[in-house]
Protein backbone atom coordinates (compact mmCIF):
# COMPACT_ATOMS: atom_id res chain seq x y z
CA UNK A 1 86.68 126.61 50.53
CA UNK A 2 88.61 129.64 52.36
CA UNK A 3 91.70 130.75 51.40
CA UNK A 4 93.56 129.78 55.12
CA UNK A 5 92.69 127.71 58.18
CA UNK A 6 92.47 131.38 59.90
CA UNK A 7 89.66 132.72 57.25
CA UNK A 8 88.17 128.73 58.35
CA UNK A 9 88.48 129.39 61.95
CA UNK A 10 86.80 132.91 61.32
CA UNK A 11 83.80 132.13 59.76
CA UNK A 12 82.99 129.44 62.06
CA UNK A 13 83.17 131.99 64.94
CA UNK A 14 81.19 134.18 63.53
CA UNK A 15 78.30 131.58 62.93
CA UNK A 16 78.70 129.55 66.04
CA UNK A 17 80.82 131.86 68.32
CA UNK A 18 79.61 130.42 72.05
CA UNK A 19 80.27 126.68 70.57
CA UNK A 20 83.27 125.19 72.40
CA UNK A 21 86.35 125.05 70.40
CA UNK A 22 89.06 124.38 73.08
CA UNK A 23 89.26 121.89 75.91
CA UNK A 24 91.28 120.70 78.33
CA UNK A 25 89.83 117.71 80.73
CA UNK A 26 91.39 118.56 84.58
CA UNK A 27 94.07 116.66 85.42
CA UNK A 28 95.41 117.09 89.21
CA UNK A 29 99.48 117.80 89.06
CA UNK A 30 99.27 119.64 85.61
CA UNK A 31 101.73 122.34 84.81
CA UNK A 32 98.89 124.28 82.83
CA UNK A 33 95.14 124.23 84.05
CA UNK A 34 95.21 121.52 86.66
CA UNK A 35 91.52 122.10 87.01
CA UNK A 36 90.62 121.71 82.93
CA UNK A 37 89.53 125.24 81.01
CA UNK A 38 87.10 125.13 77.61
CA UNK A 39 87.39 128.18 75.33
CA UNK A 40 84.64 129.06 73.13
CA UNK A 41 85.00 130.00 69.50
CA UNK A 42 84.33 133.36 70.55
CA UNK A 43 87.00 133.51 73.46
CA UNK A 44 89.39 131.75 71.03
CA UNK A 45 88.94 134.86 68.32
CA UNK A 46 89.59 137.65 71.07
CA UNK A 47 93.33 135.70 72.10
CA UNK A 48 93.97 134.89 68.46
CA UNK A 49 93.75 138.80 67.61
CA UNK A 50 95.31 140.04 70.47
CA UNK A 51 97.96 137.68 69.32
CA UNK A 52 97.87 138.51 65.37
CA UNK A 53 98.43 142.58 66.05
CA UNK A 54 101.61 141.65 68.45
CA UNK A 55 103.31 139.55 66.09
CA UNK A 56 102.01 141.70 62.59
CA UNK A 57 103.23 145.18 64.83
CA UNK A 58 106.49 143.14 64.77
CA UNK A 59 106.83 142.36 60.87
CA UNK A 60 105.93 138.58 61.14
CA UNK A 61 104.29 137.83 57.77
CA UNK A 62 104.33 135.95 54.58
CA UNK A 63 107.15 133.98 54.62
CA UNK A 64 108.47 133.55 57.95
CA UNK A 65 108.46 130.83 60.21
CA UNK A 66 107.84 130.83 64.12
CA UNK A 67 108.99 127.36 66.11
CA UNK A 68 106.35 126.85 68.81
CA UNK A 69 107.08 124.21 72.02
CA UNK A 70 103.61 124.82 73.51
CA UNK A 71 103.22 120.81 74.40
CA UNK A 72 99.14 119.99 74.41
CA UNK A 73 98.32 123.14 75.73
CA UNK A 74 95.08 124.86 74.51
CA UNK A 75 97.21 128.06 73.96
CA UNK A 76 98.90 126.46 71.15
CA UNK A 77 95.91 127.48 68.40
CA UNK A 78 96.23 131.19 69.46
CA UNK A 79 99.46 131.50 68.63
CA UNK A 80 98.97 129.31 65.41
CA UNK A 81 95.93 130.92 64.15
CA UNK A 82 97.36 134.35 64.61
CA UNK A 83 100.33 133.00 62.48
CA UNK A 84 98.43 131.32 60.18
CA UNK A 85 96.25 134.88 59.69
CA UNK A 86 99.70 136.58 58.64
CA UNK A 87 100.69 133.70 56.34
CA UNK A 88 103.67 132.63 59.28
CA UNK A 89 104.28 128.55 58.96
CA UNK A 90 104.50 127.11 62.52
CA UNK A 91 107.37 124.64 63.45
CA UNK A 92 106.05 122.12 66.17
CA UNK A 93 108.35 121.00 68.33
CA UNK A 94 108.48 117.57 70.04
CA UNK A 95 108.69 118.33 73.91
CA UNK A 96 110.85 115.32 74.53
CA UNK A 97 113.12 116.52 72.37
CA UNK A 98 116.77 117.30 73.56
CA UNK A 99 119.40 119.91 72.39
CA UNK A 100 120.91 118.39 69.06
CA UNK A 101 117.48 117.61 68.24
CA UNK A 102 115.63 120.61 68.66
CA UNK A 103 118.90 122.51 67.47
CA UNK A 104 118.89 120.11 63.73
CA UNK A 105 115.43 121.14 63.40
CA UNK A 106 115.80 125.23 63.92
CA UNK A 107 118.55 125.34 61.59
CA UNK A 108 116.97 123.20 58.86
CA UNK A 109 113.75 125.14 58.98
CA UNK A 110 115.35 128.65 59.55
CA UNK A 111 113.10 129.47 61.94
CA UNK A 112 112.54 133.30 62.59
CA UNK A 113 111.41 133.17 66.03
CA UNK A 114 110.63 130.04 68.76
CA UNK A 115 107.83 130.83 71.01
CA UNK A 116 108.35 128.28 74.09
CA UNK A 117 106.84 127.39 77.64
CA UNK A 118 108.87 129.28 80.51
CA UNK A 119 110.07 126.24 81.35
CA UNK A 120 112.02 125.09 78.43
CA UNK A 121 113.02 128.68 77.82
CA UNK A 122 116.40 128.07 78.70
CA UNK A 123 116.65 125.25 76.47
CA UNK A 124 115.92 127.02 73.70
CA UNK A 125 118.29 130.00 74.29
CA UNK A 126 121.00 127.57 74.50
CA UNK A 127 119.79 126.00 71.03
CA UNK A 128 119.45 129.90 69.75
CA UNK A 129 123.50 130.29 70.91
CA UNK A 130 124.53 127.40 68.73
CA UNK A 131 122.38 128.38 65.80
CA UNK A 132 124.10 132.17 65.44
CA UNK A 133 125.61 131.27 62.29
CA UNK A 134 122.73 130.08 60.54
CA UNK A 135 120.74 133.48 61.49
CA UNK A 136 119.37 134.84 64.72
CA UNK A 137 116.91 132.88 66.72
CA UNK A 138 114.81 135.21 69.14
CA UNK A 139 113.70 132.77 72.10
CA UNK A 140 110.11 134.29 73.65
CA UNK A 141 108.18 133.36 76.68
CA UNK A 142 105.18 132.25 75.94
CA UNK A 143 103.78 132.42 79.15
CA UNK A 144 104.98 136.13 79.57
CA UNK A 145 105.09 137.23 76.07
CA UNK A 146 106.99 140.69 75.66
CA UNK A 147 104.90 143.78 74.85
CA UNK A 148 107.56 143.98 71.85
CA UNK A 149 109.25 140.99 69.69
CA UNK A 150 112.48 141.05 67.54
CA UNK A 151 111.74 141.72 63.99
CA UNK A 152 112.29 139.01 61.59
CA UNK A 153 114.85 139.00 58.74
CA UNK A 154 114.22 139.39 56.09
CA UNK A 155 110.99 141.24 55.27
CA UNK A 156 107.72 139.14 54.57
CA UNK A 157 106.59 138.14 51.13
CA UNK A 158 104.44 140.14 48.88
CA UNK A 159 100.38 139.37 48.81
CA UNK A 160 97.96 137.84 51.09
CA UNK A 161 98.34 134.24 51.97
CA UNK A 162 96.20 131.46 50.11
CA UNK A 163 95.82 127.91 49.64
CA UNK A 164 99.71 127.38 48.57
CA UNK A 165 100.88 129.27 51.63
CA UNK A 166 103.14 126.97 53.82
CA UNK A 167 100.86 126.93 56.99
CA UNK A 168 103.27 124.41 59.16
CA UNK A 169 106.51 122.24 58.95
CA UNK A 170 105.87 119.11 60.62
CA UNK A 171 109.13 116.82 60.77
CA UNK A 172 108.49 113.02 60.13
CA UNK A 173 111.21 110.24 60.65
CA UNK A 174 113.02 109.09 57.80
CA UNK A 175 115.64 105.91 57.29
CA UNK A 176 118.45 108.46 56.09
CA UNK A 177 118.86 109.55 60.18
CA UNK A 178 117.53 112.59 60.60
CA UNK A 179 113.95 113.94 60.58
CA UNK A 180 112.50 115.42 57.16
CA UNK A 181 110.51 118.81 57.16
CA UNK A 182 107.47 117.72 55.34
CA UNK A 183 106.15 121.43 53.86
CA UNK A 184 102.11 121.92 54.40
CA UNK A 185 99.90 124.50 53.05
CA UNK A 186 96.38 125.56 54.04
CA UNK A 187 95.26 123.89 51.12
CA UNK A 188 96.55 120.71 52.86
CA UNK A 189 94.97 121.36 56.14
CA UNK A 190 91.47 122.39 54.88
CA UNK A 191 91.45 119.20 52.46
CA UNK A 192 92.55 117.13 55.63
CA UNK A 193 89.77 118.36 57.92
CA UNK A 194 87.20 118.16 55.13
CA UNK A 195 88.19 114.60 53.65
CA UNK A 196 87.96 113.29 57.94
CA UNK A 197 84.83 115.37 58.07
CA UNK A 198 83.27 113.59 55.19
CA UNK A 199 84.55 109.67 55.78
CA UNK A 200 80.37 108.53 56.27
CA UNK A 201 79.62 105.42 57.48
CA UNK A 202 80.05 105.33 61.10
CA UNK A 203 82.59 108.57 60.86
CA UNK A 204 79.49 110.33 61.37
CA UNK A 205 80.56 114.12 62.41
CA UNK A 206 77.21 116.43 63.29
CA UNK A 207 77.55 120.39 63.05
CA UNK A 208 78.36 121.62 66.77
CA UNK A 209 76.94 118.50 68.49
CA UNK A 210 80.72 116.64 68.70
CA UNK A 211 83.65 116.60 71.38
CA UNK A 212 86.30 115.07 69.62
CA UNK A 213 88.84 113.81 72.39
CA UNK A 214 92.36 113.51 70.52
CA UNK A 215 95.30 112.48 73.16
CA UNK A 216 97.66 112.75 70.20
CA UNK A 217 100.58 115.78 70.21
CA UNK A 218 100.38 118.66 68.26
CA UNK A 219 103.60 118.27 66.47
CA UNK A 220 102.07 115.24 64.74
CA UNK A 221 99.54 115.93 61.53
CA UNK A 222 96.65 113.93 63.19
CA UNK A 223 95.80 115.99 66.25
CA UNK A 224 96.58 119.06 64.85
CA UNK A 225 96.13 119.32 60.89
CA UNK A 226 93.02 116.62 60.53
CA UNK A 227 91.17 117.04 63.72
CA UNK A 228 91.44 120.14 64.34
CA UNK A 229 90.82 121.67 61.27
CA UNK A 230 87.60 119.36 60.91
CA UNK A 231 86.42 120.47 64.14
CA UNK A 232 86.60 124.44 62.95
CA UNK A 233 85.03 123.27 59.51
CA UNK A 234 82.16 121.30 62.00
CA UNK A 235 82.07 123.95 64.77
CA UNK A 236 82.88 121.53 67.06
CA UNK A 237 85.47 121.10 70.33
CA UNK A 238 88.63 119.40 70.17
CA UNK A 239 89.51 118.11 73.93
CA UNK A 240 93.51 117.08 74.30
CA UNK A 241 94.71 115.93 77.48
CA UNK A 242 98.66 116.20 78.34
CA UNK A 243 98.94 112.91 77.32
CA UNK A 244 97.07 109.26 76.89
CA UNK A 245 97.18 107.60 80.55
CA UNK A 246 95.18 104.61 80.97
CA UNK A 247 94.23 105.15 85.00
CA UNK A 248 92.90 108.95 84.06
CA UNK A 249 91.48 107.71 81.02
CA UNK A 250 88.26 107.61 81.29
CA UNK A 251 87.59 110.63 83.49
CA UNK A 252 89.01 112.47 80.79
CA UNK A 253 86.55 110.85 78.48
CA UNK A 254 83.96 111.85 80.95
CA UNK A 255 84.99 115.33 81.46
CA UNK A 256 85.49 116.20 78.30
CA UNK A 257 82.29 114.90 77.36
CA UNK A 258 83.32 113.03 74.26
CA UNK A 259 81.89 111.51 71.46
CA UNK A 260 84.36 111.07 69.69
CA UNK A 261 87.93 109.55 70.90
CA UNK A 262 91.28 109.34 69.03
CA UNK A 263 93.37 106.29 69.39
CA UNK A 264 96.86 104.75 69.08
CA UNK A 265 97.08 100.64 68.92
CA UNK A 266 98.62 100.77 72.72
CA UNK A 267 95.53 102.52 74.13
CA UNK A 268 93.18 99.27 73.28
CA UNK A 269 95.57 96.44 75.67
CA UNK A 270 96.54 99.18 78.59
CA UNK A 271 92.41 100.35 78.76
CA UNK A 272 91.46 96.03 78.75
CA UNK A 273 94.12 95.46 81.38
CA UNK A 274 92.63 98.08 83.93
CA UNK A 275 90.03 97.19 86.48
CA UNK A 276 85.99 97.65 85.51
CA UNK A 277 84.76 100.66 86.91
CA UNK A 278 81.39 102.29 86.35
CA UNK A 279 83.33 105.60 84.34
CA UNK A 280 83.81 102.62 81.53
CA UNK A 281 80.60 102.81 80.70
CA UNK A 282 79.24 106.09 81.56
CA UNK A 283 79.95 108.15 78.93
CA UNK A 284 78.47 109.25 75.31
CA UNK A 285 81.46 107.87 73.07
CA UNK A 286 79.87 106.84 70.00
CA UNK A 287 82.98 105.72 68.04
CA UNK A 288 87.07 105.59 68.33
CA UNK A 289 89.08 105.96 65.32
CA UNK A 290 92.86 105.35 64.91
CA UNK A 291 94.82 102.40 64.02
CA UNK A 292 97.33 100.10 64.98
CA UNK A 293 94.88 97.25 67.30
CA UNK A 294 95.57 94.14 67.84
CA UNK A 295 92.84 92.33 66.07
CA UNK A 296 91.85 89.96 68.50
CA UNK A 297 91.20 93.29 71.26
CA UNK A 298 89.00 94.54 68.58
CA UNK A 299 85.67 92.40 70.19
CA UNK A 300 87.01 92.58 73.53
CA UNK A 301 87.43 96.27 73.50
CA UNK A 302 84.33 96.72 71.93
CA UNK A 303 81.39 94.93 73.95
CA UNK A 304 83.71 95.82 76.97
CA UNK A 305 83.41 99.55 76.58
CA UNK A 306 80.09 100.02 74.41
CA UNK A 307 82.04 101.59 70.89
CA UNK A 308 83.10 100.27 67.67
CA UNK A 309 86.57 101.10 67.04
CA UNK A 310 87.62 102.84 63.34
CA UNK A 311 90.43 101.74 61.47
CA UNK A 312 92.43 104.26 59.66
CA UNK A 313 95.03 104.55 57.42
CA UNK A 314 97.14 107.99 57.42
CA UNK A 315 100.73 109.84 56.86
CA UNK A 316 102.00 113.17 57.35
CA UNK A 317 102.69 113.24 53.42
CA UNK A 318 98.97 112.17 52.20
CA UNK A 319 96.79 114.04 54.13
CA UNK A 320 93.94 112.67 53.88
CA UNK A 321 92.75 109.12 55.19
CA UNK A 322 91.36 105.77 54.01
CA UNK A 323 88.96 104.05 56.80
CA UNK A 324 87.19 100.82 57.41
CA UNK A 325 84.42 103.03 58.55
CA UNK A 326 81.05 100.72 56.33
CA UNK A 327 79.65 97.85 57.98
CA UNK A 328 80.74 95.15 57.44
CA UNK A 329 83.84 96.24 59.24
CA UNK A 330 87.19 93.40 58.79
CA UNK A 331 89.29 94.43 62.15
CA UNK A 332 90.24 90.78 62.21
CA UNK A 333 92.33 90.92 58.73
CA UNK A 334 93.77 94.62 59.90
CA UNK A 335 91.62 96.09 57.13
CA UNK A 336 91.98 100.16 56.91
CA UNK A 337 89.44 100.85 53.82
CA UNK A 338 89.43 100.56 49.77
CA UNK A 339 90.20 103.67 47.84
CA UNK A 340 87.62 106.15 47.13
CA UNK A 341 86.73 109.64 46.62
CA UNK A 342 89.93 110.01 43.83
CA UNK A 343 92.40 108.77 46.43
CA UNK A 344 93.79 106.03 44.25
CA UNK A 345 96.24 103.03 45.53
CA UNK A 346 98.37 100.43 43.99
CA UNK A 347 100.45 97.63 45.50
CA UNK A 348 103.40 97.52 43.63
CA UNK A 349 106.71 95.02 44.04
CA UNK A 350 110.37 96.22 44.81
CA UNK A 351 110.53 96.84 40.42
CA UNK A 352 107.45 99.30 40.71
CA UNK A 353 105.01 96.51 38.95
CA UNK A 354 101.75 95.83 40.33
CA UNK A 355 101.14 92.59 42.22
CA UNK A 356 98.28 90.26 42.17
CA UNK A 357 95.12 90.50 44.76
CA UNK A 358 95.68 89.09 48.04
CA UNK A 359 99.46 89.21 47.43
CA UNK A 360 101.94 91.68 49.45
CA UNK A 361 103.71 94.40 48.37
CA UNK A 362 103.93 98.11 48.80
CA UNK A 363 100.99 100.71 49.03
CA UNK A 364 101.59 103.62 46.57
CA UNK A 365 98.78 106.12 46.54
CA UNK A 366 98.08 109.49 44.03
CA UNK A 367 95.34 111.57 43.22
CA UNK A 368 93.17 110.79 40.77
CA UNK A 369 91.74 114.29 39.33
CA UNK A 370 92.23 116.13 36.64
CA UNK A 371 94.79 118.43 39.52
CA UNK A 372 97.35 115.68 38.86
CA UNK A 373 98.58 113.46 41.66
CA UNK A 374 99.85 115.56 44.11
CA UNK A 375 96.40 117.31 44.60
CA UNK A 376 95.96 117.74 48.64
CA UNK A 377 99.64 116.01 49.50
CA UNK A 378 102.53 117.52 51.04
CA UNK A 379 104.34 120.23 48.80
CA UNK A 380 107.40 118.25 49.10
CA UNK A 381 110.69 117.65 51.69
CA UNK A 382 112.45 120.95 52.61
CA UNK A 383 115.66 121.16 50.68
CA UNK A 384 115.76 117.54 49.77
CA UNK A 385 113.95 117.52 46.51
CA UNK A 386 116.06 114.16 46.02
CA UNK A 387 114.28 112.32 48.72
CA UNK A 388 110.13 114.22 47.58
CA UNK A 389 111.52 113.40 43.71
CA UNK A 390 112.03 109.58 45.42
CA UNK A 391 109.05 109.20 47.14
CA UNK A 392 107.20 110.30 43.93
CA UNK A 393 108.68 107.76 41.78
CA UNK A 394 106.65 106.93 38.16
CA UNK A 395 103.68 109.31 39.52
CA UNK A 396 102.60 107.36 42.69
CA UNK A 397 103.60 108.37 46.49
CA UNK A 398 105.54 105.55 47.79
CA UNK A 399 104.47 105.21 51.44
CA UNK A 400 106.68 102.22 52.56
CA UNK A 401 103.88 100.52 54.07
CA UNK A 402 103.68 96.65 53.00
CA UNK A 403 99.81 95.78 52.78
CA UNK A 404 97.68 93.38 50.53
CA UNK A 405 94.50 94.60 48.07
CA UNK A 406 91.41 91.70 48.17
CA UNK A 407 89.86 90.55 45.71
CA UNK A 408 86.79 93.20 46.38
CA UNK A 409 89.54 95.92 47.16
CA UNK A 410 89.99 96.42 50.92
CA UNK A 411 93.60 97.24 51.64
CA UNK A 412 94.87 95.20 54.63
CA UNK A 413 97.88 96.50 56.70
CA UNK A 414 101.26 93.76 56.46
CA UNK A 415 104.30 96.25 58.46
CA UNK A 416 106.43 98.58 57.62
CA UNK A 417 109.17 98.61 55.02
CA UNK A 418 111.26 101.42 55.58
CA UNK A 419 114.22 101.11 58.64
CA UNK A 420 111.39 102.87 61.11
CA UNK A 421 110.76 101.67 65.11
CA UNK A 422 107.60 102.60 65.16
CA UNK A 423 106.99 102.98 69.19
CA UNK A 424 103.71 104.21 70.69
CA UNK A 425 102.45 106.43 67.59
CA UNK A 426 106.40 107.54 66.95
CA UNK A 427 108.53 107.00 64.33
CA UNK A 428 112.01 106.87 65.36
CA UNK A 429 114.76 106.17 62.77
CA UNK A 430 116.66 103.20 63.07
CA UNK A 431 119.91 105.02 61.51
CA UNK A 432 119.89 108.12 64.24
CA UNK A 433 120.01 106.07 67.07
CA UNK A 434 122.77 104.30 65.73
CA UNK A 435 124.84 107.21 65.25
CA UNK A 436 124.19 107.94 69.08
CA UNK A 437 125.19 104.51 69.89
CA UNK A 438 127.90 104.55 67.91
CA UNK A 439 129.88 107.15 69.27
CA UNK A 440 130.20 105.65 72.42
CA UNK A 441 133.92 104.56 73.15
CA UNK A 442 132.90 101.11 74.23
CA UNK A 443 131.07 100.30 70.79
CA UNK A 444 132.43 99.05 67.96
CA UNK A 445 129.48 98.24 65.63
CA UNK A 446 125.70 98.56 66.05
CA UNK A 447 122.51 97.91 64.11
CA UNK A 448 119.63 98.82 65.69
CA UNK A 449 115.84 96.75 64.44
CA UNK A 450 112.49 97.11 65.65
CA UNK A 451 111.00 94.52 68.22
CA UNK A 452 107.60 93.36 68.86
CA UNK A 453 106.29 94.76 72.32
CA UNK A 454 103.35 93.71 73.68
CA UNK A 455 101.70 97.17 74.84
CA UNK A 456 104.08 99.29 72.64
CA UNK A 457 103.60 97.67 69.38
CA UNK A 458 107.45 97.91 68.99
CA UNK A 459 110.51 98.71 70.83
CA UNK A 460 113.82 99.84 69.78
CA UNK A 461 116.69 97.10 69.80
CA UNK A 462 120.19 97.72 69.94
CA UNK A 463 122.44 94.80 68.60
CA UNK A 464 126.36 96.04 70.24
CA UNK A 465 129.35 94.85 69.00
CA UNK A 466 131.06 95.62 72.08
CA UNK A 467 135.22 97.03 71.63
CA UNK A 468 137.96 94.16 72.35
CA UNK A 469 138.29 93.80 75.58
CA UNK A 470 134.98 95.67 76.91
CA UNK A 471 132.75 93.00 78.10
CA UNK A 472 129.25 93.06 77.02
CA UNK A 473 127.08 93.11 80.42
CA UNK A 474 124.69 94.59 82.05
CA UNK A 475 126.31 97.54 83.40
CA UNK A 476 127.26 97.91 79.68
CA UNK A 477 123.95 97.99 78.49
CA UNK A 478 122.53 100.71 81.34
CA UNK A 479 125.50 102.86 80.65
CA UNK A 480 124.49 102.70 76.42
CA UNK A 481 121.17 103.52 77.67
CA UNK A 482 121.60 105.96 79.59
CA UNK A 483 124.03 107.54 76.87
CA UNK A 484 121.20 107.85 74.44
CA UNK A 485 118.49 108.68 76.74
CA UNK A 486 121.04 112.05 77.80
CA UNK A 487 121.20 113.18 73.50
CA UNK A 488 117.79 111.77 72.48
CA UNK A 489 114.15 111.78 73.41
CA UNK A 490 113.60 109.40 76.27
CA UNK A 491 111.52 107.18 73.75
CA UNK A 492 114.47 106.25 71.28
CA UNK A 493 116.80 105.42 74.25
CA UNK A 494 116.95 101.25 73.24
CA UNK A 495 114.59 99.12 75.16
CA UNK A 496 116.29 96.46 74.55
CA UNK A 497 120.41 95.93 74.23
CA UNK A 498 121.52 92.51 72.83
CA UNK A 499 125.44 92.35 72.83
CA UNK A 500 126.65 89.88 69.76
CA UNK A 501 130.46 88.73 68.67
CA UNK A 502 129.54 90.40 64.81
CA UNK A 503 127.50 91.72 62.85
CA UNK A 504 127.07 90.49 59.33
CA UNK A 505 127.96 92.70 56.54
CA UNK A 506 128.53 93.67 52.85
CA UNK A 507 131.19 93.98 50.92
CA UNK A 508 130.96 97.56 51.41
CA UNK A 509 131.04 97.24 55.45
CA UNK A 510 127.04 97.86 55.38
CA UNK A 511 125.34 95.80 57.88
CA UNK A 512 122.78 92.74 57.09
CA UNK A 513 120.39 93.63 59.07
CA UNK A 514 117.75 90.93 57.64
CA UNK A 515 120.62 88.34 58.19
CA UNK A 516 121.14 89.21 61.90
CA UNK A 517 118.59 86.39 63.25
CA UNK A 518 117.19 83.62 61.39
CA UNK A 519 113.65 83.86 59.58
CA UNK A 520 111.21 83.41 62.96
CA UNK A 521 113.44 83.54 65.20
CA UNK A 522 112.71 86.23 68.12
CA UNK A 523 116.06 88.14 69.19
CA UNK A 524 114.29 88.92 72.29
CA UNK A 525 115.30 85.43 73.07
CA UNK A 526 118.78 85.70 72.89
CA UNK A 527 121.24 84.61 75.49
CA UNK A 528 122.77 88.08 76.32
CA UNK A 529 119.34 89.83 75.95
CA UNK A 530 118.98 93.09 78.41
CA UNK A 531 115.38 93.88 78.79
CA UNK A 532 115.70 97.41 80.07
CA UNK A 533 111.98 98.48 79.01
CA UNK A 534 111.26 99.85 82.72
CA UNK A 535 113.53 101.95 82.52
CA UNK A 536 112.80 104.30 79.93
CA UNK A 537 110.89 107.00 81.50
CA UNK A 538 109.92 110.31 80.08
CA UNK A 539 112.11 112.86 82.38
């Protein structure tokens, strides 16, 4: 194994340097190449070193981190193997993002530099003015990069990077409010991409012969830490569109000329619901993997469009993945794989003991080689070794996923425990958007819960105890909408807004949030229910 994803992405273009690495299907209306652009391994090296000597002539190194809003573009892995060659960790940033989010997440990490579209330039300089305490935050151009760049403070680390070199900072939603900085090193992202390379069964991934089509961002771990990374272990293309939309979809399949897609659960119902058209079947997809369908779509889905489709099991913290990838396949019991290859799992109660087969509880999952149990996860929370010391309870990750083991060991998916919305492949904490909602003049308490949606898999609820005197309606709810959609991403603005007389509570004034609606009951049904779905729209 190399010593960095850069060494990775190296040798690869040296053996296979006119393979394509890069692609980006057209897609009429697109800020960045409307007309779709592939770059070859080779063509890839070239940017990535004109790219390394800027930012190395600068004093980026060791040490230093570099924020990057680059969205889906292709232009994102220059800058981040160029980094990654210097031993600079990457910050992805979430595009939908607004100020007091993107400006929590460059003081946490520190950053020593944000390297942004020209559009959102502006954005960041503003973040960069409210950060000046923390440090200095140069804000650079992406598209028009300098022919000089700020030197960082303070002076890199001694030695060459390795394999315990922080190589990103990916933030992940947690029930405390705000976002946790999950710390990654190349030995993380080379352990990812090998463990997806090396799934078997029908994850079968052939040396320069795949085009992996992954609509996922690359500020999540799945597009941009597994995929990727397997694809420069494999020599093989990753293709991203801007984004997963169901009337383009398949003439991105098609010009991308995949054979491999990446899926969310909402993909599956939107892709059934369109009309038949000959793209459908027309192209050389041999599998999907992801996770989150519906089991009844499975079949549908399946003899509809020609594929099977992979369940997976994955976090930001693990790394690697389990997969119901051998035949027989159980999509119908939401069956994600058994443990193998030293990836252990329990399913342990709310006291840590393990539970019987077939009976529910929560997944905890460790290493199982003589590297101890951490081998390949996450290097821990940045500066919250509380919360990584918490997860890591009695020597197993907790992941806060409910499931059930069978009898012959396949893991089956139950929901979530932790407070987490979990709304088109994003986790959005339950506690930040209450904080938004609550300081709004006209609300007195809130508790915001996850919803079943139908296309979605869940929206984001918010139950309003409105002030004396306000009354709860829908002008109300638009205007409490509208409030969070102006400090938060568009996609943890509430859905839905349900306006109650109370809220039920502790002792200690916290709220009951399992005693809001009876056992079964669906609070979608409520009498002063404000289905405001349609209007949540990414701006």
């Amino acid at each position: 194994m190399t010593a960095t994803v850069f060494d990775a992405f190296m040798a690869t273009a040296a053996a296979a340097p006119e393979n394509v690495f890069l692609c980006a299907p057209a897609a009429v209306g697109r800020a960045y190449h409307p007309n779709g652009i592939e770059f070859t391994y080779a063509r890839t090296r070239e940017a990535v070193e004109g790219l390394r000597q800027a930012y190395g002539a600068a004093g980026y190194g060791h040490g230093h981190r570099v924020a990057l809003l680059l969205e889906n573009r292709p232009e994102f892995f220059f800058h981040y193997l160029a980094l990654n060659s210097l031993g600079v960790s990457i910050v992805p940033v979430n595009p939908d993002y607004r100020h007091d989010e993107i400006l929590f997440q460059m003081e946490h990490s520190e950053a020593d530099l944000a390297v942004v579209i020209g559009s959102r330039v502006a954005d960041l300089l503003a973040v960069a003015d409210a950060r000046a305490h923390v440090k200095p935050l140069p804000v650079v151009d992406a598209e028009r990069m300098p022919a000089t760049l700020l030197r960082p403070r303070p002076a890199p680390l001694p030695g060459p990077p390795g394999h315990e070199t922080e190589a990103s900072l990916l933030y992940t939603s947690g029930t405390t409010g705000r976002p946790k900085g999950c710390i990654l090193t190349n030995f993380y992202y080379l352990n990812a991409g090998a463990w997806y390379r090396d799934l078997g069964g029908l994850v079968g991934i052939e040396y320069g012969r795949e085009r992996i089509l992954n609509p996922l961002p690359l500020y999540h771990m799945n597009a941009q830490a597994v995929t990727a990374t397997c694809a420069i272990l494999t020599a093989n293309c990753l293709a991203q569109p801007e984004r997963f939309s169901p009337g383009r979809w398949w003439r991105d399949v098609a010009n991308a000329q995949a054979t491999i897609i990446h899926y969310l659960g909402v993909m599956p119902p939107l892709l059934l619901r369109q009309p038949e058209a000959p793209e459908e079947r027309r192209h050389s997809v041999r599998f999907g993997i992801g996770a989150g369908v519906e089991p009844e779509l499975h079949t549908a889905f399946e003899q509809r469009f020609g594929f099977p489709l992979i369940e997976v099991w994955g976090m930001t913290e693990t790394g690697r993945l389990y997969s119901d990838c051998h035949e027989p396949r159980q999509p119908a019991t939401r069956a994600f794989g058994r443990p193998f290859g030293g990836l252990e799992a329990r399913v342990l109660d709310d006291r840590d003991r393990e539970v019987p087969r077939d009976v529910e509880g929560e997944m905890c999952v460790r290493w199982g080689g003589r590297e101890g149990p951490r081998h390949g996860f996450f290097s821990g929370y940045l500066k919250n070794s509380e919360a990584t010391e918490e997860a890591w309870r009695n020597g197993w990750f907790h992941t806060g996923d409910v499931v059930k083991q069978s009898p012959d060991g396949m893991l089956c998916f139950i929901d979530r425990k932790k407070n987490i919305v979990r709304r088109s492949g994003e986790n959005i904490a339950a506690a930040e958007v209450e904080a938004c909602l609550q300081a709004h003049e006209a609300v007195a308490q809130v508790a915001v819960l996850a919803v079943p949606d139908e296309l979605r898999e869940e929206e984001v609820m918010a139950c309003i105890v409105a002030i004396p005197g306000v009354a709860g309606d829908h002008d109300l709810a638009i205007q409490l909408q509208d409030w969070c959609a102006a400090r938060l991403a568009y996609f943890k603005a509430p859905g839905w807004v349900l306006f109650i007389d109370a809220l039920p509570t502790t002792g200690t004034q916290k709220v009951q949030k399992a005693r809001i609606f009876p056992r079964g009951e669906d609070p979608r049904l409520q009498p002063r229910v404000f289905d405001l779905r349609e209007r949540k729209r990414r701006s």
